[in-house]
Protein backbone atom coordinates (compact mmCIF):
# COMPACT_ATOMS: atom_id res chain seq x y z
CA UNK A 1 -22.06 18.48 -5.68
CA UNK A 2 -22.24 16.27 -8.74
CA UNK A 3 -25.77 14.04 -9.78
CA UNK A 4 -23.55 10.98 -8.43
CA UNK A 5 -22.04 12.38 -4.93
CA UNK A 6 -24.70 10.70 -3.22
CA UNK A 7 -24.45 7.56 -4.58
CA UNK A 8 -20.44 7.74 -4.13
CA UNK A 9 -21.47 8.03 -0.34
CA UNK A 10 -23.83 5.87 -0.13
CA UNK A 11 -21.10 3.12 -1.99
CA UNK A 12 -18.28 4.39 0.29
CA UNK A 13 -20.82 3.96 3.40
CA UNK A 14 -21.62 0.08 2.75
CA UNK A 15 -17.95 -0.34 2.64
CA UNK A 16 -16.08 1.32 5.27
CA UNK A 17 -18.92 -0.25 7.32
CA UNK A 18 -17.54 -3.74 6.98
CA UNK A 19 -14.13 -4.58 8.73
CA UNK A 20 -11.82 -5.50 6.28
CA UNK A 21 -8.50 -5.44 7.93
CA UNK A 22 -5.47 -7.33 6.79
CA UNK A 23 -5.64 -11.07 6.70
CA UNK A 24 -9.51 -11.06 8.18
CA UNK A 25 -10.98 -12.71 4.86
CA UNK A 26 -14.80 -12.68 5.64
CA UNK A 27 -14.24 -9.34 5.28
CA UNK A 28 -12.51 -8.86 2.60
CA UNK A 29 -14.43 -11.27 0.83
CA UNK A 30 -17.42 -9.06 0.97
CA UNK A 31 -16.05 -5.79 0.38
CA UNK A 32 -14.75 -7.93 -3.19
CA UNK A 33 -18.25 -8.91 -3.53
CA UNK A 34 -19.42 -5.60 -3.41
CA UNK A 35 -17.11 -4.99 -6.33
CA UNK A 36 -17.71 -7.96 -7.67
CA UNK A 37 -21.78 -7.42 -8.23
CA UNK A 38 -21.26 -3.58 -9.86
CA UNK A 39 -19.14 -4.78 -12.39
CA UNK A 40 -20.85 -7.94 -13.25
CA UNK A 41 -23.77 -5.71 -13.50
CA UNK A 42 -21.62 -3.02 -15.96
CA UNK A 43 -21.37 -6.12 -18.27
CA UNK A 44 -17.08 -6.05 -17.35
CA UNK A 45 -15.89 -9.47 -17.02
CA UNK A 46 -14.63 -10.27 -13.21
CA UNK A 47 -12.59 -12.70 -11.52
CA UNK A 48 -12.39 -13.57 -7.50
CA UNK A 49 -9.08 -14.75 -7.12
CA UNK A 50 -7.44 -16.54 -3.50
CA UNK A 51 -3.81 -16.42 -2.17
CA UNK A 52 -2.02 -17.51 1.48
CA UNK A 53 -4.75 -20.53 1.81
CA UNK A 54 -7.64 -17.43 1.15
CA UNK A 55 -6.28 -15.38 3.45
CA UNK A 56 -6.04 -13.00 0.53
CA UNK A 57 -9.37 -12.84 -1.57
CA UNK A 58 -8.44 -10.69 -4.43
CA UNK A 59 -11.21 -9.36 -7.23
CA UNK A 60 -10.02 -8.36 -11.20
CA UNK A 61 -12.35 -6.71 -13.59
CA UNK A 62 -11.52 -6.10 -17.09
CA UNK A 63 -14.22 -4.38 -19.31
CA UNK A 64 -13.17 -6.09 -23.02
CA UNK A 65 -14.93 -9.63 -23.00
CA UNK A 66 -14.56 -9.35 -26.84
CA UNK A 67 -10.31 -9.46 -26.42
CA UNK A 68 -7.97 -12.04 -25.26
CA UNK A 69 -6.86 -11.73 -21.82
CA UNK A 70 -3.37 -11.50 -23.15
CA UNK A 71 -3.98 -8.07 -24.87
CA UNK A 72 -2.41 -5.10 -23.82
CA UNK A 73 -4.17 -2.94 -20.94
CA UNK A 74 -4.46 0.86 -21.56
CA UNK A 75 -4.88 0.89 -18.05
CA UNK A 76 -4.36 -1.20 -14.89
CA UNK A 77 -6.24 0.73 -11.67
CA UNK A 78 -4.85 -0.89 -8.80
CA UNK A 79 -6.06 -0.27 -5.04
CA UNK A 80 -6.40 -2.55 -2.11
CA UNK A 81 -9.36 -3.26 0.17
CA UNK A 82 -7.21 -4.33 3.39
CA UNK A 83 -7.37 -1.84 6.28
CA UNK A 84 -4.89 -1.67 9.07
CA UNK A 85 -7.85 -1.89 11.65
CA UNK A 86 -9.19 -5.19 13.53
CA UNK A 87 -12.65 -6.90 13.82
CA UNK A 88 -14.85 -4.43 15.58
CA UNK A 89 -13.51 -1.10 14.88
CA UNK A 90 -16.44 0.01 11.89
CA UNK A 91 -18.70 -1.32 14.76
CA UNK A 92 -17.29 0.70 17.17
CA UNK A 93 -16.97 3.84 15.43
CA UNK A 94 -19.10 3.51 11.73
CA UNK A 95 -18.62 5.66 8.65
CA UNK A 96 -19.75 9.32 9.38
CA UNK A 97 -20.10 13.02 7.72
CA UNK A 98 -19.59 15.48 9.46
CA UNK A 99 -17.86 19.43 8.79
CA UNK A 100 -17.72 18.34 4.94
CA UNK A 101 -15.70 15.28 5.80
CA UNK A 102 -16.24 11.85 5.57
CA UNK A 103 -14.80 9.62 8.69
CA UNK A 104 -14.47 5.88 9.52
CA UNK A 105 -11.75 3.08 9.44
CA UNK A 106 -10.27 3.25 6.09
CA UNK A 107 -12.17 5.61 4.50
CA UNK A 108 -9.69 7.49 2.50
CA UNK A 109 -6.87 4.46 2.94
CA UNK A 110 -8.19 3.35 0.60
CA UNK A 111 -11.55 2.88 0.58
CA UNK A 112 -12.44 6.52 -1.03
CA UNK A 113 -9.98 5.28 -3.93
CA UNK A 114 -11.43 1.72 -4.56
CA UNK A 115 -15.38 3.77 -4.99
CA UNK A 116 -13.47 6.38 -7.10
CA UNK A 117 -12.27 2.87 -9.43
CA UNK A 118 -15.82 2.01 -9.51
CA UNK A 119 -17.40 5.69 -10.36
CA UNK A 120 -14.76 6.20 -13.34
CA UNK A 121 -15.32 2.97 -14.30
CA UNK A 122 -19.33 3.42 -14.81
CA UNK A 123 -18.92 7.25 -15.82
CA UNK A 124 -16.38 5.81 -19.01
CA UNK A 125 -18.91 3.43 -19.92
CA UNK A 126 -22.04 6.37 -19.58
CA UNK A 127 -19.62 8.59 -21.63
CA UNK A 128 -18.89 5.93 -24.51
CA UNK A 129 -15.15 6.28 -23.76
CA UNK A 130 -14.29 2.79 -22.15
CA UNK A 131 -15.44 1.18 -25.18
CA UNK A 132 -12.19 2.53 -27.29
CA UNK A 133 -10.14 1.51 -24.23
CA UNK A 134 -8.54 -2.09 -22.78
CA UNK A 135 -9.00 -1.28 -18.82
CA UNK A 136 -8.15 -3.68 -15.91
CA UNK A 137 -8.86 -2.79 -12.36
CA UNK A 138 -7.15 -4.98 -9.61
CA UNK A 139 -8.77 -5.03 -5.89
CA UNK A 140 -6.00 -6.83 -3.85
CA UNK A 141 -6.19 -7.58 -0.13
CA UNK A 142 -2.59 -7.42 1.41
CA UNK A 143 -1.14 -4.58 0.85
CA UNK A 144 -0.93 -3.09 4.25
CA UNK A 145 1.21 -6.05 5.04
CA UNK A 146 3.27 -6.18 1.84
CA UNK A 147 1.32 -7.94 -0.90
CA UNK A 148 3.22 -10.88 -0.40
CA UNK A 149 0.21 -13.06 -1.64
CA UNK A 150 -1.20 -11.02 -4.22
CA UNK A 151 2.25 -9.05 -5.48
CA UNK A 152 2.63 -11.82 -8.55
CA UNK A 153 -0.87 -11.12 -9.73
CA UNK A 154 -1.31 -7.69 -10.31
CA UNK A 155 2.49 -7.34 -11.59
CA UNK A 156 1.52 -9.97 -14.10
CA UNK A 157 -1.36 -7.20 -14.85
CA UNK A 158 0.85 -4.58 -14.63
CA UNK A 159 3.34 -6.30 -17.27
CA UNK A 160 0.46 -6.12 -19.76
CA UNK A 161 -0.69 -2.46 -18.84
CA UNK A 162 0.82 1.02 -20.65
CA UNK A 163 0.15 2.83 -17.69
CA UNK A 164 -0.82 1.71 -14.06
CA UNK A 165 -2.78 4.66 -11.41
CA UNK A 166 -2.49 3.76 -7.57
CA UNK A 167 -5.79 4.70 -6.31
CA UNK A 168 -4.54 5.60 -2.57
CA UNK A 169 -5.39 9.05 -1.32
CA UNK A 170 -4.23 12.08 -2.75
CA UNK A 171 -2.49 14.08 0.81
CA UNK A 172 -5.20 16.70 2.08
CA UNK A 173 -2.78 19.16 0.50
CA UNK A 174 -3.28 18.11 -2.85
CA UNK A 175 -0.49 16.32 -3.57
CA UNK A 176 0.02 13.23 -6.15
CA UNK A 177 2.76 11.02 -6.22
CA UNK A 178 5.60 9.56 -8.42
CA UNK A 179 8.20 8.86 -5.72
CA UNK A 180 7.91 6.78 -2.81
CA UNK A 181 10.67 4.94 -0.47
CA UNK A 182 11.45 1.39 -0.46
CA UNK A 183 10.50 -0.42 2.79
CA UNK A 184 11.82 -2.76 4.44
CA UNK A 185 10.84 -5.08 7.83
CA UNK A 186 14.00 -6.70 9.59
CA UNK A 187 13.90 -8.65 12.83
CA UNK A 188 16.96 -9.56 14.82
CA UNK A 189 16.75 -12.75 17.06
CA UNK A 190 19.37 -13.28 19.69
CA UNK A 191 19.77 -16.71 21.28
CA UNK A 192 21.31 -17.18 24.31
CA UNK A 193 21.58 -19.50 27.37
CA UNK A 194 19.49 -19.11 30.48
CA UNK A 195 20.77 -19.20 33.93
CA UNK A 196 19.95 -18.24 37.75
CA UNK A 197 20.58 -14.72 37.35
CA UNK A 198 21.55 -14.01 41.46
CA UNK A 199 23.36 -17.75 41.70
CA UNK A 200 25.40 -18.26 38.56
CA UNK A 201 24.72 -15.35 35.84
CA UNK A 202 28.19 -16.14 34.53
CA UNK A 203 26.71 -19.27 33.39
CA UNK A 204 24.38 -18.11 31.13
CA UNK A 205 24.55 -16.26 27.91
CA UNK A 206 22.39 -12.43 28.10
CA UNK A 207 20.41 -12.52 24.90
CA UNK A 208 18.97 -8.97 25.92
CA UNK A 209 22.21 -7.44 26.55
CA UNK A 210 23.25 -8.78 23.19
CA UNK A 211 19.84 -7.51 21.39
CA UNK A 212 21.07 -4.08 23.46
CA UNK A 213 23.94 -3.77 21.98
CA UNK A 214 22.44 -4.98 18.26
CA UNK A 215 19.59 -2.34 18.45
CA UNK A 216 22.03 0.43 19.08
CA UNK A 217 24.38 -0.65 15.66
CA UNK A 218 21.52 -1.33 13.54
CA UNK A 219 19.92 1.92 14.50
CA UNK A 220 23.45 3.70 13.17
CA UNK A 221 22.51 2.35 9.48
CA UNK A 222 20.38 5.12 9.07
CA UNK A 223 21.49 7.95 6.75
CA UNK A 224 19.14 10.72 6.86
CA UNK A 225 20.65 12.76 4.62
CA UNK A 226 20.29 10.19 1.95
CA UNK A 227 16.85 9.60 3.08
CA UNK A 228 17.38 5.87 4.74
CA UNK A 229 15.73 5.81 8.37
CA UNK A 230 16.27 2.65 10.80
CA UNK A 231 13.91 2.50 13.50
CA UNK A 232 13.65 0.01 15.80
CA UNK A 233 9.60 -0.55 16.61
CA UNK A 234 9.08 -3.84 18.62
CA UNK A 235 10.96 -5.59 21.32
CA UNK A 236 10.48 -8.35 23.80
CA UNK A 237 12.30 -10.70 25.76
CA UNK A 238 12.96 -12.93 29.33
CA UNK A 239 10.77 -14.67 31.33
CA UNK A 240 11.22 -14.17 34.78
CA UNK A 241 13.13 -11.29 36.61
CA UNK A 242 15.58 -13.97 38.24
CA UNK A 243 17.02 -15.78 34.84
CA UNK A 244 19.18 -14.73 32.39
CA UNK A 245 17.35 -14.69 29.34
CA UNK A 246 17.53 -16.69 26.54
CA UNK A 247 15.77 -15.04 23.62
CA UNK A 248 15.23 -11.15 22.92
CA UNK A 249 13.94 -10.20 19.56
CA UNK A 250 13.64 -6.47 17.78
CA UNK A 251 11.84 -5.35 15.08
CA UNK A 252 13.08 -2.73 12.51
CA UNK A 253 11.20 -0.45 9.95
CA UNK A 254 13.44 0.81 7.52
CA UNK A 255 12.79 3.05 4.60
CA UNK A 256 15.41 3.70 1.51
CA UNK A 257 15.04 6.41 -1.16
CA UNK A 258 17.42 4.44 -3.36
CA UNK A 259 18.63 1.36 -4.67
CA UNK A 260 21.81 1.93 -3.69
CA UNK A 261 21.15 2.35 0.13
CA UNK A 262 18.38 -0.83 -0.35
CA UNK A 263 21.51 -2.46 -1.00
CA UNK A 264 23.63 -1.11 1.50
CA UNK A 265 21.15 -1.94 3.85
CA UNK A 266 20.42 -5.07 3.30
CA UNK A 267 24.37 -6.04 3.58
CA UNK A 268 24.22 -4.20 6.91
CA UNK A 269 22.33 -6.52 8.31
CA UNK A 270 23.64 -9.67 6.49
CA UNK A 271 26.70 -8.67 8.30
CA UNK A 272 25.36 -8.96 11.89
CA UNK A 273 23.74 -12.19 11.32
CA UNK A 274 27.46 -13.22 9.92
CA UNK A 275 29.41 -11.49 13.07
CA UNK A 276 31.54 -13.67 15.30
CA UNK A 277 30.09 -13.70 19.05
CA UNK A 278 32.09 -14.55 22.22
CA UNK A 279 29.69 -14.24 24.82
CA UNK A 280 27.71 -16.70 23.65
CA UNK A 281 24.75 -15.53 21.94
CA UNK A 282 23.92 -16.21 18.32
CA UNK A 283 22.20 -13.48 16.23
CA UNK A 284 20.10 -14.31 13.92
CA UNK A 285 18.68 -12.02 11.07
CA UNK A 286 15.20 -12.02 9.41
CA UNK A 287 13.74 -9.68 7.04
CA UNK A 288 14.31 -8.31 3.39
CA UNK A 289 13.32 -4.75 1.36
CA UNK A 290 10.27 -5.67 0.64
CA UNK A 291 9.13 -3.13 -1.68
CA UNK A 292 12.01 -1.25 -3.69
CA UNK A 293 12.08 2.56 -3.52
CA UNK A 294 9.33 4.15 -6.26
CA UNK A 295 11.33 6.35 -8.58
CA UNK A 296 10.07 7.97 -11.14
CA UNK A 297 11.29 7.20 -14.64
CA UNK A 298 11.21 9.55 -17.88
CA UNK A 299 7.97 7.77 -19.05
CA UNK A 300 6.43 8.62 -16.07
CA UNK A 301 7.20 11.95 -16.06
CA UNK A 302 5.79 12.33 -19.57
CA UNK A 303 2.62 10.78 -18.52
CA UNK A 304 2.66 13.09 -15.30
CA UNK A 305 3.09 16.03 -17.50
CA UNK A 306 0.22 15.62 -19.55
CA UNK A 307 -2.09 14.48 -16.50
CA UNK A 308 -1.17 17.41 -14.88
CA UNK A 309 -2.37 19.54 -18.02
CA UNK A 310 -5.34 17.92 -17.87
CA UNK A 311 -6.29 18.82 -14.26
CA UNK A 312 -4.88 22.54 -14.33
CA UNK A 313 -7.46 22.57 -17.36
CA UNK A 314 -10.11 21.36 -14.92
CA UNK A 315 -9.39 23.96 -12.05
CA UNK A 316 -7.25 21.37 -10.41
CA UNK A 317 -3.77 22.62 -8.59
CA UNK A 318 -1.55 19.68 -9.43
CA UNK A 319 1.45 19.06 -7.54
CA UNK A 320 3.76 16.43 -6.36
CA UNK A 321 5.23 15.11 -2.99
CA UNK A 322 7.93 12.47 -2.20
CA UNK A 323 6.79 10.28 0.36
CA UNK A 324 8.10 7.74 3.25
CA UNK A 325 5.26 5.63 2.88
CA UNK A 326 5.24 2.84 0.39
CA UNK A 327 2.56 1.40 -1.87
CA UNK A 328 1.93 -1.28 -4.62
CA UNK A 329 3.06 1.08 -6.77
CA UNK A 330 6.72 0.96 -5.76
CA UNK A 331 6.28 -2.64 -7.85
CA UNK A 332 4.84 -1.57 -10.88
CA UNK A 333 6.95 1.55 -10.82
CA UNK A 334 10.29 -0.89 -10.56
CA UNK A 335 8.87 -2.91 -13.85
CA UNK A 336 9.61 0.31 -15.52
CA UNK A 337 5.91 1.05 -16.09
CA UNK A 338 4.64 4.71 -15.78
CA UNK A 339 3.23 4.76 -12.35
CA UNK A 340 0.96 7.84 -11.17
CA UNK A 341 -0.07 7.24 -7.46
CA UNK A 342 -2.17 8.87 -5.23
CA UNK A 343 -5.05 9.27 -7.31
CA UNK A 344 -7.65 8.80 -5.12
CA UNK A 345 -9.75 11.79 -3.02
CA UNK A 346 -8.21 13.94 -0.61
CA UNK A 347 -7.62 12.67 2.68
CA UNK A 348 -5.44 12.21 5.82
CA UNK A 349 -4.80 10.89 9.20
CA UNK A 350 -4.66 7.52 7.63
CA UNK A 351 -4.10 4.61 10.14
CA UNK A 352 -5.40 6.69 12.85
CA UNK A 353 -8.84 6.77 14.68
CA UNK A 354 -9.20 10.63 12.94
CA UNK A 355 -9.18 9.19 9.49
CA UNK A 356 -10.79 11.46 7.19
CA UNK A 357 -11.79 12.07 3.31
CA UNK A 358 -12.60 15.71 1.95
CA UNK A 359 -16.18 15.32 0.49
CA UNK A 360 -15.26 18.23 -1.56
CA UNK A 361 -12.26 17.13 -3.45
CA UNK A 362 -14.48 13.56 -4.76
CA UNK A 363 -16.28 14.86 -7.84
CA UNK A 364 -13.27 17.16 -8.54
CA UNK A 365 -11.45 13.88 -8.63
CA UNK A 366 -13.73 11.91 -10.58
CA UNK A 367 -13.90 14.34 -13.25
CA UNK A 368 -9.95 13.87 -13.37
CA UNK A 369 -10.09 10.25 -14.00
CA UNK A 370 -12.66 10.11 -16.27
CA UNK A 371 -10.67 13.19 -18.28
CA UNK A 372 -7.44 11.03 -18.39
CA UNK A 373 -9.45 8.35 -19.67
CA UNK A 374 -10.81 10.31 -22.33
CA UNK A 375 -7.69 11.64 -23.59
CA UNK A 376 -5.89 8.24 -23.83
CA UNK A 377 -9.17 6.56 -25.66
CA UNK A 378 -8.25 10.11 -28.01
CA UNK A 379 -4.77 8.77 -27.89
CA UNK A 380 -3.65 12.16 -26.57
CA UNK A 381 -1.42 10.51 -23.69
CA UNK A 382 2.08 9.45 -24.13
């Protein structure tokens, strides 16, 4: 292991022990503190920021106090400290190592990638190199549930950076990424009329037989063989088994590997919230692409080429996966910047109580950062 594993575990330990799920801002708060304090101490100049009433406590560090804040960035590092886990879970089961793995809510999404931001961050500045370099890093807080708050933020970052790296976690294969799908959430409301289901059902107006029939349609927009999945995930509706009901609701998740099908898709359903009803029942449609599909452009594959030189010259098998999943770099990646995601440590079973990070893949990675660093401060990236 390298001089610094044990300090990278002992910095991913304090943080995967404090809940930090989406929207819970004491939290998040101090996991940005945490931040906060290691740059101060680097001498980097930092800034807490607040979005959604601070709901969404967001940290920025930038290591040139000697430059205007309008300068270009070499570099914007962007990761996010939300989990998808509630209030009690690091409690409940607490960071761990065991069979050379590292466990605990959020410890590779993304928690192994925000300590990674950190490490390069202090390794440039041992190494002399982030002195000939403009870096930003950008610790945003709701990402698992879109970035809706923080989204304006880091792409005004972004819009100053050459070159942005998403730090979540390279797949326990090995693989990077450059391409991701566009998500989207939709929700169909129905609105009906209620009635006494035995005495007069013909009075009323079936909002669940209508979200039936809605659920089925909206699950034919899929087109797998374009890569576009519909899948319907929540449901609810009535009150009582004796009434007709009134209100159903659905809930889709949707993912698009182009903009052509985020398109299609989101006239799909602009067309059942425009359909004619005669049974009653109004439809109503909620629910956008939030995040457009990640696709990699020519600049990005000329960054990717040389970063993947640099870790085959390292040891480092470098390869590249398309993913369903989406990230905040399907926005930076849409500004036309050169986006390189999944740069954090090895890891898997994300969202899931078996969470893990590969201890052995961490200095490996490290060493990759700090190399990429070192060849744009030797201006030997594109």
């Amino acid at each position: 292991m390298a001089p610094n594993d044990d300090r990278f575990l002992h910095d991913l330990e304090a943080i995967v022990n404090v809940d930090s799920g989406s929207g819970h801002a004491p939290g998040l708060s101090a996991v940005a503190a945490f931040f906060q304090q290691r740059f101060d101490r680097l001498g980097w100049q930092t800034r807490r920021l607040e979005f959604e009433a601070g709901a969404v406590p967001c940290l920025e560090a930038t290591n040139r106090r000697d430059r205007p804040t309008e300068e270009r960035f070499d570099f914007l590092f962007l990761g996010h400290m939300d989990t998808v886990f509630p209030q009690g879970t690091a409690a409940r089961r607490p960071f761990s190592i065991r069979d050379g793995r590292a466990w605990g809510p959020g410890v590779c999404d993304m928690k192994g990638g925000l300590v990674t931001m950190l490490h390069a961050a202090e390794a440039a500045e041992r190494a002399g190199i982030a002195g000939k370099l403009s870096l930003c890093m950008a610790f945003n807080s709701d990402e698992e549930v879109g970035s809706k708050g923080s989204r304006r933020w880091f792409e005004a970052l972004a819009a100053k950076s050459k070159r942005v790296l998403v730090f979540e976690p390279c797949r326990a294969t090995g693989h990077r990424v450059l391409q991701r799908k566009g998500v989207a959430d939709y929700e169909l409301m129905c609105h009906g009329r209620a009635a006494h289901a035995g005495v007069e059902p013909d009075k009323g107006a079936n909002a669940i037989l209508e979200l039936a029939h809605q659920v089925l349609a909206a699950s034919g927009f899929a087109r797998p063989a374009e890569g576009t999945t519909v899948n319907v995930t929540t449901i609810s509706g009535g009150t009582a088994g004796n009434v007709i009901p009134d209100f159903a609701k659905a809930g889709f998740d949707v993912r698009v590997a182009t903009a052509a099908e985020a398109r299609r898709i989101s006239e799909c359903f602009r067309a059942i919230a425009a359909g004619n009803r005669e049974n009653g029942v109004r439809v109503e449609v909620q629910g956008e692409i939030n995040r457009m599909p990640m696709v990699p452009s020519d600049a990005t594959l000329k960054l990717w080429e040389r970063i993947a030189a640099i870790g085959s010259a390292l040891g480092l098998e470098m390869k590249l996966i398309s993913t369903g999943g989406g990230s905040d770099g399907n926005f930076t990646a849409a500004m036309g910047i050169p986006t390189i995601d999944a740069m954090g440590p090895q890891g898997g079973r994300a969202h899931s109580e078996e969470e893990y990070l590969i201890l052995g893949s961490v200095a490996p990675n490290l060493r990759l950062i700090v190399e990429i660093l070192r060849a744009a401060a030797e201006n030997r990236l594109p």
